[in-house]
PDB file of N, CA and C in Angstrom:
ATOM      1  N   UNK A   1       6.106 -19.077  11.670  1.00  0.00           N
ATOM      2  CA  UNK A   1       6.653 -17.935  10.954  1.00  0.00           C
ATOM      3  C   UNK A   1       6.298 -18.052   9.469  1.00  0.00           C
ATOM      4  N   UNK A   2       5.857 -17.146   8.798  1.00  0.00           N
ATOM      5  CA  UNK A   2       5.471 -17.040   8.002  1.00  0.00           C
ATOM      6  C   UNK A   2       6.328 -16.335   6.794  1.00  0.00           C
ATOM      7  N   UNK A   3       6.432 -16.583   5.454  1.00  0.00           N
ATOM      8  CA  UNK A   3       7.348 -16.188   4.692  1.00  0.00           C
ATOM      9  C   UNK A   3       7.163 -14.484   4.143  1.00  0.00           C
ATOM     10  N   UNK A   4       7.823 -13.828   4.060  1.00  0.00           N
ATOM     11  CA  UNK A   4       7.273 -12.609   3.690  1.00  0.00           C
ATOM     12  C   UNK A   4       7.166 -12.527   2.525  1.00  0.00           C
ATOM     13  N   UNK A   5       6.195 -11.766   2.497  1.00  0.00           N
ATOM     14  CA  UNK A   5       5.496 -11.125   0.882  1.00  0.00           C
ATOM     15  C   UNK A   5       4.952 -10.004   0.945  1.00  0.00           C
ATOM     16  N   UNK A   6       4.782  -9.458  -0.609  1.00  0.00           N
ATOM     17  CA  UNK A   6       4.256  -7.934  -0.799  1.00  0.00           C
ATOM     18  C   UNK A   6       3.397  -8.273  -1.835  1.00  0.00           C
ATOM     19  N   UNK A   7       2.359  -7.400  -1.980  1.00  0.00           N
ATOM     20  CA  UNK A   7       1.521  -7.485  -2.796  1.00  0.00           C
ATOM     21  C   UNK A   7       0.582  -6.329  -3.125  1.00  0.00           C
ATOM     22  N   UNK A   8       0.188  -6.156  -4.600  1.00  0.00           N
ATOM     23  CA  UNK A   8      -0.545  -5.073  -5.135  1.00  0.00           C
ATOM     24  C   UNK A   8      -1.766  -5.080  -4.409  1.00  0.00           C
ATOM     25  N   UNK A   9      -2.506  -3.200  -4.104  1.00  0.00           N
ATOM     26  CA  UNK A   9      -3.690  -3.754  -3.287  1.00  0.00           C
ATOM     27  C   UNK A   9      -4.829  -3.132  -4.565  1.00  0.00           C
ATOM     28  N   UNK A  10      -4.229  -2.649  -6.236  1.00  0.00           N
ATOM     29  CA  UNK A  10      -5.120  -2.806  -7.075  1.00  0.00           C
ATOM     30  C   UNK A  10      -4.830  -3.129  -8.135  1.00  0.00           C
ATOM     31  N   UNK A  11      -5.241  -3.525  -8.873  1.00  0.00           N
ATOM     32  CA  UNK A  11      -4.435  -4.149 -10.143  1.00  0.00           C
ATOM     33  C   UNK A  11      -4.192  -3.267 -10.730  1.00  0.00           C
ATOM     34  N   UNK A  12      -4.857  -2.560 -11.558  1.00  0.00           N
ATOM     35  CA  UNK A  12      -5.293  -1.473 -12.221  1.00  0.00           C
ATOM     36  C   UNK A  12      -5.478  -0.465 -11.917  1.00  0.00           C
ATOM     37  N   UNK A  13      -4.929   0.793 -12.560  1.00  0.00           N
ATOM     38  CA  UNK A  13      -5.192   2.194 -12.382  1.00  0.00           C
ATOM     39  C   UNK A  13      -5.113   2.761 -13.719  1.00  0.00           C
ATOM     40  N   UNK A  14      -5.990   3.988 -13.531  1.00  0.00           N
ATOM     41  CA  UNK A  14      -6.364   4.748 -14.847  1.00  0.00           C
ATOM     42  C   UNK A  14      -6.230   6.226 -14.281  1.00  0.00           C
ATOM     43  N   UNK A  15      -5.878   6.904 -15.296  1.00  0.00           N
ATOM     44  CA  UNK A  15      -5.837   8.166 -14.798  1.00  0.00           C
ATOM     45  C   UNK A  15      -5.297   9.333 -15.932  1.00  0.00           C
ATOM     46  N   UNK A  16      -5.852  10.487 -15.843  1.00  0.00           N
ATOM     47  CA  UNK A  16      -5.927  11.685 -16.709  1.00  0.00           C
ATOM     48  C   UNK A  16      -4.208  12.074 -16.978  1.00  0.00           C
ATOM     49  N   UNK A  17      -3.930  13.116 -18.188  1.00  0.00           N
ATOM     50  CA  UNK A  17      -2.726  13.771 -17.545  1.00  0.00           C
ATOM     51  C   UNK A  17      -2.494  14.726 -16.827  1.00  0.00           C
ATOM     52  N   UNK A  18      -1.782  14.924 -16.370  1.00  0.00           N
ATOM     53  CA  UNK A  18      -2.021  16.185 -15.163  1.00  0.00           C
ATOM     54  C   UNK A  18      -1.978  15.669 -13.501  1.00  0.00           C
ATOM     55  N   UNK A  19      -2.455  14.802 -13.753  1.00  0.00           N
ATOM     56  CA  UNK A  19      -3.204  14.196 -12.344  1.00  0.00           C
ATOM     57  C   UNK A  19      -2.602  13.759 -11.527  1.00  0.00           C
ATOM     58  N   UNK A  20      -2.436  13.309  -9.928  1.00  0.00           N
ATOM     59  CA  UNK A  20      -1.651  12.782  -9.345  1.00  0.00           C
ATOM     60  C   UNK A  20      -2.697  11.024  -9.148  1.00  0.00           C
ATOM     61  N   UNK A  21      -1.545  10.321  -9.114  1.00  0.00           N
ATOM     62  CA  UNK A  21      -1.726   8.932  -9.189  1.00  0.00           C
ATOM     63  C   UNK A  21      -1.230   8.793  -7.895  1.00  0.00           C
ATOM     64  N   UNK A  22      -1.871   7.629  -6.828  1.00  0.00           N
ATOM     65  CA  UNK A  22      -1.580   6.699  -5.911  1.00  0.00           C
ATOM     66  C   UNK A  22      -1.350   5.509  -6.291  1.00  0.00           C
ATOM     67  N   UNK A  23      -0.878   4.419  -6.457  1.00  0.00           N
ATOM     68  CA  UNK A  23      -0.165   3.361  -6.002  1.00  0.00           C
ATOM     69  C   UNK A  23       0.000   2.424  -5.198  1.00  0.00           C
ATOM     70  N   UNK A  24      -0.048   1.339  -4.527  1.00  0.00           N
ATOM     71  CA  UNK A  24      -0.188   1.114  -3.248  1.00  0.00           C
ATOM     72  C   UNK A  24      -0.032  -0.693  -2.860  1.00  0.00           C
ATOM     73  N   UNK A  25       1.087  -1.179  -1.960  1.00  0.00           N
ATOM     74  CA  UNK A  25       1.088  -2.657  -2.047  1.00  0.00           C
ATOM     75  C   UNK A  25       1.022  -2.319  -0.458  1.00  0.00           C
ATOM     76  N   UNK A  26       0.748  -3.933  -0.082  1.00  0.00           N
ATOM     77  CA  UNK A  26       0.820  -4.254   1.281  1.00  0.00           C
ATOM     78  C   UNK A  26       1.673  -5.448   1.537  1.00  0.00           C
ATOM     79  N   UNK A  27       2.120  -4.892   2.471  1.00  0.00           N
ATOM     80  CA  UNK A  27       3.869  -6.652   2.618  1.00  0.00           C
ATOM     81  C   UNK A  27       3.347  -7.176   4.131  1.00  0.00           C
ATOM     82  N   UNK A  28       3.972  -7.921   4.297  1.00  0.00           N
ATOM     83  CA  UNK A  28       3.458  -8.917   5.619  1.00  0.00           C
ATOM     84  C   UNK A  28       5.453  -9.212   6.122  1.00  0.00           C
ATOM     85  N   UNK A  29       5.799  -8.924   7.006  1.00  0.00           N
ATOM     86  CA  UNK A  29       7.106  -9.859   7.530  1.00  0.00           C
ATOM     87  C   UNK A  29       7.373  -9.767   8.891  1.00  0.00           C
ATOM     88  N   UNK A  30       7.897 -10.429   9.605  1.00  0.00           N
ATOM     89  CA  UNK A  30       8.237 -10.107  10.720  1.00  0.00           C
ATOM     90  C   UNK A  30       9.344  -9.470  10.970  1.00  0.00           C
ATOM     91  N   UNK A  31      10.196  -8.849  10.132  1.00  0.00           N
ATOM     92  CA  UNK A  31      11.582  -7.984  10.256  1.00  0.00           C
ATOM     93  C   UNK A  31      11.283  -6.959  10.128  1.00  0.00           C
ATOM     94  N   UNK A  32      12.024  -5.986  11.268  1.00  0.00           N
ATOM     95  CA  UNK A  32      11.495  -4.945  11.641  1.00  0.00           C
ATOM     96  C   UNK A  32      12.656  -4.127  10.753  1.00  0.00           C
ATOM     97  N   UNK A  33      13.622  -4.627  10.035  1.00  0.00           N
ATOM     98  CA  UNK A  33      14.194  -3.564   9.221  1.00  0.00           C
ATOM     99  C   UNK A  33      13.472  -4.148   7.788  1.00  0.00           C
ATOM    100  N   UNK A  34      13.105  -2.854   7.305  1.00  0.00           N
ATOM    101  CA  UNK A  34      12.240  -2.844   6.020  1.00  0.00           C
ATOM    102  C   UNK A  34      12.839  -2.066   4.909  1.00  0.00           C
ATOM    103  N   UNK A  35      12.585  -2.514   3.591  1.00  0.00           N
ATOM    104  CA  UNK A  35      13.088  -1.511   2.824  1.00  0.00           C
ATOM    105  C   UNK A  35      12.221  -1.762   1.526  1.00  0.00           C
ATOM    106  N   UNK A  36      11.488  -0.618   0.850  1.00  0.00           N
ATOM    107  CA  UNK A  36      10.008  -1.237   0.058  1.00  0.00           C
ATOM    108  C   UNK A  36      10.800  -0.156  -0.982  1.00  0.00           C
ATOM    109  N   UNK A  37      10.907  -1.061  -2.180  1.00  0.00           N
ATOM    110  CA  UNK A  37      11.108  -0.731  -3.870  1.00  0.00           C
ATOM    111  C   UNK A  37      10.332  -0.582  -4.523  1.00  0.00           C
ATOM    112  N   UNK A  38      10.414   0.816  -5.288  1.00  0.00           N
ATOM    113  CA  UNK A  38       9.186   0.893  -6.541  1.00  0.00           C
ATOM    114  C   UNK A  38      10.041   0.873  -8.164  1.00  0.00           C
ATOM    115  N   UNK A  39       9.678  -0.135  -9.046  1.00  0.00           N
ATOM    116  CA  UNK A  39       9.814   0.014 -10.083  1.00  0.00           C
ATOM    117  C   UNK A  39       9.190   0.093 -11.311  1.00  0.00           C
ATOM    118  N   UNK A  40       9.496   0.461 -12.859  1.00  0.00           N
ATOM    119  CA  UNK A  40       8.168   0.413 -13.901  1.00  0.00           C
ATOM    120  C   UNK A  40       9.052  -0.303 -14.379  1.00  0.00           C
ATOM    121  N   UNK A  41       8.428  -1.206 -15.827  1.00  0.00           N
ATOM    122  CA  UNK A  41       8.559  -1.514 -16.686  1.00  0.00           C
ATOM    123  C   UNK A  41       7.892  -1.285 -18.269  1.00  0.00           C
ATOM    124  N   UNK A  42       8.344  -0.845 -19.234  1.00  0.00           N
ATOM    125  CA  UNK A  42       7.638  -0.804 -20.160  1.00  0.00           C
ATOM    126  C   UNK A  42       7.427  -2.189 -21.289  1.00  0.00           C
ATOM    127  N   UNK A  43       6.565  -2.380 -21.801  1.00  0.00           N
ATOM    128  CA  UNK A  43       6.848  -3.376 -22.786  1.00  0.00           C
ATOM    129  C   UNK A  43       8.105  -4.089 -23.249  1.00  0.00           C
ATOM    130  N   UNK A  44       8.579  -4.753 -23.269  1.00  0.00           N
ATOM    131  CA  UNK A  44       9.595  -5.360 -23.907  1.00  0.00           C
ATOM    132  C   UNK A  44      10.922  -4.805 -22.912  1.00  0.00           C
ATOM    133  N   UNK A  45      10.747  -4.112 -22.113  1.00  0.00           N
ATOM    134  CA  UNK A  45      11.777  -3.579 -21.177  1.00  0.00           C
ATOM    135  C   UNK A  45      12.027  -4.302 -20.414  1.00  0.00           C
ATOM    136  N   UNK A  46      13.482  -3.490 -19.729  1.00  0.00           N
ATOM    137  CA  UNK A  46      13.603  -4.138 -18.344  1.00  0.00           C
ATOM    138  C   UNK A  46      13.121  -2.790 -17.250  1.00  0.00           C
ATOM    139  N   UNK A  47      12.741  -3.644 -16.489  1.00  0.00           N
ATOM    140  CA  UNK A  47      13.167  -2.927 -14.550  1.00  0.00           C
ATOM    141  C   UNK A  47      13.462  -1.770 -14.711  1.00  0.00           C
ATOM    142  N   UNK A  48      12.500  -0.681 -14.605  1.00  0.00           N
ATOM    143  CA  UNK A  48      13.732   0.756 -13.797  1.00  0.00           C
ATOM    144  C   UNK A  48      13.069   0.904 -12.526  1.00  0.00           C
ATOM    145  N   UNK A  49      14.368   1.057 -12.037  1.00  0.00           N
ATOM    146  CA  UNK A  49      14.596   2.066 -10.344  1.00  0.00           C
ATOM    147  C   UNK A  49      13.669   3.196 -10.530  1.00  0.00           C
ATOM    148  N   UNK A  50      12.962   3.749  -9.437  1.00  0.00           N
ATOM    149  CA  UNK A  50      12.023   4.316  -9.445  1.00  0.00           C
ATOM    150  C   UNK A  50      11.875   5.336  -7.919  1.00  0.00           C
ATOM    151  N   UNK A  51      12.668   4.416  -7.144  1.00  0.00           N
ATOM    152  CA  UNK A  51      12.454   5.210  -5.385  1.00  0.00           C
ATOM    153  C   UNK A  51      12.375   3.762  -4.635  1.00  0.00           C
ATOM    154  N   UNK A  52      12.968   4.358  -3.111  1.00  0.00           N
ATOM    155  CA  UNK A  52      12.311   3.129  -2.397  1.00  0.00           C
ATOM    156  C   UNK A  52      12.626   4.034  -0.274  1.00  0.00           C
ATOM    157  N   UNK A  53      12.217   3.670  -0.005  1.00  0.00           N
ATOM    158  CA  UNK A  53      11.444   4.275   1.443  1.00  0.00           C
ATOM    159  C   UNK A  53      11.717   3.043   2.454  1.00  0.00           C
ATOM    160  N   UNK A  54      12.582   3.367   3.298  1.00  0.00           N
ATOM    161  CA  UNK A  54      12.435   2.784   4.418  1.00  0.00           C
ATOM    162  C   UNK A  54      11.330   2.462   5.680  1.00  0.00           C
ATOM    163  N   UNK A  55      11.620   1.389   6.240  1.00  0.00           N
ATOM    164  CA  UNK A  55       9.900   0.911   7.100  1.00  0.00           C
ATOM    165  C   UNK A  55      10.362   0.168   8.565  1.00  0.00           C
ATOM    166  N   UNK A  56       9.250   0.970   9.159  1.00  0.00           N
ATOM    167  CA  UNK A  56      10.137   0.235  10.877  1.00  0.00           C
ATOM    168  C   UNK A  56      10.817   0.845  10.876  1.00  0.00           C
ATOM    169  N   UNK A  57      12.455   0.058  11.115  1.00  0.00           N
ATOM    170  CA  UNK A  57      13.171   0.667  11.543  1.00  0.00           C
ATOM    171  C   UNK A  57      14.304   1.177  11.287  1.00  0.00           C
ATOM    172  N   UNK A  58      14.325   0.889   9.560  1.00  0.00           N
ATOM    173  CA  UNK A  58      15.280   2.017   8.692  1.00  0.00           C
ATOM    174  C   UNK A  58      14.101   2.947   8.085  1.00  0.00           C
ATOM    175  N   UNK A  59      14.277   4.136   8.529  1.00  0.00           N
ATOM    176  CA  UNK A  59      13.229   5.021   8.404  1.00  0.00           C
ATOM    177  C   UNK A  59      14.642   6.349   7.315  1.00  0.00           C
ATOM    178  N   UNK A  60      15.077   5.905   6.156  1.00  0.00           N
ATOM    179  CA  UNK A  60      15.917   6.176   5.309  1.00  0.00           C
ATOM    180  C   UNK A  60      15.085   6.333   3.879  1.00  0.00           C
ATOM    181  N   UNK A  61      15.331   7.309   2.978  1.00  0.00           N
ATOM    182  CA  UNK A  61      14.251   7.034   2.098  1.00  0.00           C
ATOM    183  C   UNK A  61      15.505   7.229   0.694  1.00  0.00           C
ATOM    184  N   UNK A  62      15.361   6.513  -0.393  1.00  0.00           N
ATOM    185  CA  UNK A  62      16.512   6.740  -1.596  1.00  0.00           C
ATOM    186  C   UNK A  62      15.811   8.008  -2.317  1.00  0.00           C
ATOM    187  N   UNK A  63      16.858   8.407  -3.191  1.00  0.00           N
ATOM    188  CA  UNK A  63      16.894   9.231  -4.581  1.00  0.00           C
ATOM    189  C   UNK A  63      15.693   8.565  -5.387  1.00  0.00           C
ATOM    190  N   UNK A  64      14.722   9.707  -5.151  1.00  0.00           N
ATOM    191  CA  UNK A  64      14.144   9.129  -6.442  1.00  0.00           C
ATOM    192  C   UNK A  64      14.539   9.178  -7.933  1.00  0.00           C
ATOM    193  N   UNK A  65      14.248   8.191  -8.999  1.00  0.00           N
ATOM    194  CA  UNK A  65      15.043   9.156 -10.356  1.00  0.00           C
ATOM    195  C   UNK A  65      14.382   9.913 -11.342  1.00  0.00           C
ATOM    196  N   UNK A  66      12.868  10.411 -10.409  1.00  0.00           N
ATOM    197  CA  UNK A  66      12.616  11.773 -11.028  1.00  0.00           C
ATOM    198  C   UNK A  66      11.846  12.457  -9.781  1.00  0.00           C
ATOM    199  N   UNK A  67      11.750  13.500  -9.627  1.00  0.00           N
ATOM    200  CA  UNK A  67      11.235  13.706  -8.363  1.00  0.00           C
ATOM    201  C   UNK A  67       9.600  14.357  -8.649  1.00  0.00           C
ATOM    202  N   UNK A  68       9.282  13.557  -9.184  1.00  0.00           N
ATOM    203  CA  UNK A  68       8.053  13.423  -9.421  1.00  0.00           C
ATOM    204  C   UNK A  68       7.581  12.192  -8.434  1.00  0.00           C
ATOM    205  N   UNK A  69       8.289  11.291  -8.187  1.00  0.00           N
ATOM    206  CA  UNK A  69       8.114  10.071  -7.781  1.00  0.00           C
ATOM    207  C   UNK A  69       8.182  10.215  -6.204  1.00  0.00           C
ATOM    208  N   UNK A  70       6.783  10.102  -5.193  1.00  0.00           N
ATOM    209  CA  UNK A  70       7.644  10.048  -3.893  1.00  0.00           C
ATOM    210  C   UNK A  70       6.439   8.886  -3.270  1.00  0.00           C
ATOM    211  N   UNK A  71       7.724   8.228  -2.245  1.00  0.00           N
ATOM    212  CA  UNK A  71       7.023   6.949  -1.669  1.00  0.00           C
ATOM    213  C   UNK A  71       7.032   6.976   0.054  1.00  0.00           C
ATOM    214  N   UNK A  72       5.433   6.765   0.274  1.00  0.00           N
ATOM    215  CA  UNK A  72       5.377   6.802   1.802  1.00  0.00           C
ATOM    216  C   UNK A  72       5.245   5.282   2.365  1.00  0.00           C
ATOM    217  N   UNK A  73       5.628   4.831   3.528  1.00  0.00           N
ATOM    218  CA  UNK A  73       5.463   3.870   3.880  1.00  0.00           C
ATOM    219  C   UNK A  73       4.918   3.558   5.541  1.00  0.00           C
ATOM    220  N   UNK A  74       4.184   2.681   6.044  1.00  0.00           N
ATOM    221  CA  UNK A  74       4.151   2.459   7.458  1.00  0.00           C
ATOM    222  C   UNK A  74       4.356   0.874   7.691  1.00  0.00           C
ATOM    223  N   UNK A  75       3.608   0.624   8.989  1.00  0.00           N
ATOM    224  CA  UNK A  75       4.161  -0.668   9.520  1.00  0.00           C
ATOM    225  C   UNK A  75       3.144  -1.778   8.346  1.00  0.00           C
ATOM    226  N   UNK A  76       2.668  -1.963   7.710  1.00  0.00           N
ATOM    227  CA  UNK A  76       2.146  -2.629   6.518  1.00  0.00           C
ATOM    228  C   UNK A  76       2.254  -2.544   5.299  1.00  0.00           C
ATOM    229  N   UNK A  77       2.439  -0.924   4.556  1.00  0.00           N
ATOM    230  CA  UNK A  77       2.224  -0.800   3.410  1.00  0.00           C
ATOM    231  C   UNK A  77       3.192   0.231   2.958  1.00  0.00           C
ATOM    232  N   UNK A  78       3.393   0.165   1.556  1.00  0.00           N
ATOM    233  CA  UNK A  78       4.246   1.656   0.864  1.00  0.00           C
ATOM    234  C   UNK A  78       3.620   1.831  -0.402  1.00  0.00           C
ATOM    235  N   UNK A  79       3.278   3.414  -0.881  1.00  0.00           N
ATOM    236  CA  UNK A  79       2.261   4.110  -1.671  1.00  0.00           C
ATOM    237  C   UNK A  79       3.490   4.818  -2.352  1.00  0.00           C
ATOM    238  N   UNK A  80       3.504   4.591  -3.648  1.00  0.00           N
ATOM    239  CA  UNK A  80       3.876   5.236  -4.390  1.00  0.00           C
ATOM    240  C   UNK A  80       3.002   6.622  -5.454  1.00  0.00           C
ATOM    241  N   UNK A  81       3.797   7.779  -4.838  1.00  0.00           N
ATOM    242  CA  UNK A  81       2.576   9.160  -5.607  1.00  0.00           C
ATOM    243  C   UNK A  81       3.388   9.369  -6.731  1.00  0.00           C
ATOM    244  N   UNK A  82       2.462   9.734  -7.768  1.00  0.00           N
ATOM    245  CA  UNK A  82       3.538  10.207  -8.860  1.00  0.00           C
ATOM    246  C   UNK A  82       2.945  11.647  -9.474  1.00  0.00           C
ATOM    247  N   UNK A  83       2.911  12.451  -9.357  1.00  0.00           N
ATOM    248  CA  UNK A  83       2.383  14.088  -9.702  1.00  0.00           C
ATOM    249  C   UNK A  83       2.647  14.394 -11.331  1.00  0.00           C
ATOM    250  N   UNK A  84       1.698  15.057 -11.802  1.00  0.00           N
ATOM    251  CA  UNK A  84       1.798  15.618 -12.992  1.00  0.00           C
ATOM    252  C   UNK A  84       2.000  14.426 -14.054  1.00  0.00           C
ATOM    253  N   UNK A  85       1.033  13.542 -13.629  1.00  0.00           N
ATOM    254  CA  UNK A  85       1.236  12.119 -14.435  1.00  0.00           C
ATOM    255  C   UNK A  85       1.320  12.505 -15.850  1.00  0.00           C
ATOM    256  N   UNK A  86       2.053  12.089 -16.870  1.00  0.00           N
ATOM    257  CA  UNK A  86       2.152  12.044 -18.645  1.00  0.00           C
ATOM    258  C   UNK A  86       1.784  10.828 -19.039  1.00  0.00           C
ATOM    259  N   UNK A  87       1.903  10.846 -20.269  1.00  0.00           N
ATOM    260  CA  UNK A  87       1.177   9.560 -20.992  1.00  0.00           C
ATOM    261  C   UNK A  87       2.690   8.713 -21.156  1.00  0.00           C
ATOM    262  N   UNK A  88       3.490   9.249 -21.253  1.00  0.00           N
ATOM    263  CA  UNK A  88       4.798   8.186 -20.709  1.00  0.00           C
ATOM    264  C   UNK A  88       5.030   7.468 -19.603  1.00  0.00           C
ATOM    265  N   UNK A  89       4.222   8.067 -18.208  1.00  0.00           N
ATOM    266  CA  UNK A  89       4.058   7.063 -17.302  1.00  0.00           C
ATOM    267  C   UNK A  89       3.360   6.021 -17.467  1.00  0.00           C
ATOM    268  N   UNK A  90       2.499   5.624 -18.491  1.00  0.00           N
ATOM    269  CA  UNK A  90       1.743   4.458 -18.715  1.00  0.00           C
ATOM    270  C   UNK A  90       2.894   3.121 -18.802  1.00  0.00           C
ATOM    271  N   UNK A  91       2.758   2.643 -17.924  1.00  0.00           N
ATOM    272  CA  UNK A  91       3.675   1.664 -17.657  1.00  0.00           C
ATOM    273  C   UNK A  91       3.273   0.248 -16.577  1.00  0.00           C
ATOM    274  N   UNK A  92       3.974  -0.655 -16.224  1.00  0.00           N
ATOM    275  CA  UNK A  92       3.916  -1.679 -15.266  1.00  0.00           C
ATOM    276  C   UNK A  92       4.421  -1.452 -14.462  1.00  0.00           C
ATOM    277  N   UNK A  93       3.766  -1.384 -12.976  1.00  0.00           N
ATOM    278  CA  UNK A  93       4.339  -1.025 -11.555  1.00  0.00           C
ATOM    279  C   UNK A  93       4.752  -2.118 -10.905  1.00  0.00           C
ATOM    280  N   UNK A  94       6.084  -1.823 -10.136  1.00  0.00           N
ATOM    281  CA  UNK A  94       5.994  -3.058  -9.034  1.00  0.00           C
ATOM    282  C   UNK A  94       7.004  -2.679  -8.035  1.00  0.00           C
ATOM    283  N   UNK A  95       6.362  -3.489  -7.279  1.00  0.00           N
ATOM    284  CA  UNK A  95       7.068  -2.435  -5.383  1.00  0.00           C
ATOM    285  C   UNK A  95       7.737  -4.339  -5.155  1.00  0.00           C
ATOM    286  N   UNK A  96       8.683  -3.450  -4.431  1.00  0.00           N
ATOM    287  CA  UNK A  96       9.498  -4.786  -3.879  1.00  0.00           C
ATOM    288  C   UNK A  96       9.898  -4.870  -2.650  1.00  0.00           C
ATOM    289  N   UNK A  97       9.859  -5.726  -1.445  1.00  0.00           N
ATOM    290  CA  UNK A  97      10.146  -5.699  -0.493  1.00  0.00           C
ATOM    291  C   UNK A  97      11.372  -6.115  -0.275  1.00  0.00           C
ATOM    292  N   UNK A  98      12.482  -5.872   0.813  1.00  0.00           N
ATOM    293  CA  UNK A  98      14.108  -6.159   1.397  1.00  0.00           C
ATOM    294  C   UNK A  98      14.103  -5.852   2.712  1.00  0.00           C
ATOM    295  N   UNK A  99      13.991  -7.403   3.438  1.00  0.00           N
ATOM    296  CA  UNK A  99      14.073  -7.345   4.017  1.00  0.00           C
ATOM    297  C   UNK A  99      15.882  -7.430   5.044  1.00  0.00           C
ATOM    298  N   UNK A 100      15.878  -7.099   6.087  1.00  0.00           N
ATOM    299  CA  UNK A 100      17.527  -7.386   6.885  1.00  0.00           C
ATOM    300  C   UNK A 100      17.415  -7.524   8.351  1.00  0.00           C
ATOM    301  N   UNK A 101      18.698  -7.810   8.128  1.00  0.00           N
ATOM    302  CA  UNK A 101      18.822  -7.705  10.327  1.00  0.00           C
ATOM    303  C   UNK A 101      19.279  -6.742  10.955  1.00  0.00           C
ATOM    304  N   UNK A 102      19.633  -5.357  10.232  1.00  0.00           N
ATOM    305  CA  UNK A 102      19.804  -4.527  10.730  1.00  0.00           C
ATOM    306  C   UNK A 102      20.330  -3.256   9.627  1.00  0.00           C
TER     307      UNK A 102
END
């Protein structure tokens, strides 16, 4: 058994304003209840909540806290889209995996 993890599948993204942005990590676990977190950070900041999407078999998705923000997920991965990107989204991404037993 192997420990679970998530991970970015690009480091880097660039992109216009206006534009819609993809996003995108891939997690590995053997628990079939999933729950995949997206957050930014800006410089010198902390952590914001961002959305997060259920996988397997909590198929539940949260409030995003702008609804600009929406996150798809399947049995490997969760993609965060963000529409009508601004130059205030220039930020640090990071998706988080939670896993449970039910």
């Amino acid at each position: 058994m192997t420990a679970d993890q998530i991970r970015p599948n690009k480091e880097t993204s660039v992109m216009k304003e206006d534009e819609v942005v993809s996003l995108s990590c891939s997690y590995d676990t053997s628990s079939r209840y999933v729950r995949l977190y997206w957050y930014r950070q800006y410089p010198n900041g902390e952590p914001q909540y961002l959305t997060w999407k259920g996988a397997r078999e909590w198929s539940s998705t949260g409030k995003p806290a702008d609804p600009r923000f929406k996150s798809t997920t399947s049995e490997t991965s969760t993609e965060l889209t963000i529409t009508g990107v601004t130059l205030s989204d220039s930020a640090l991404y990071y998706c988080a995996l939670r896993v449970g037993t039910q």
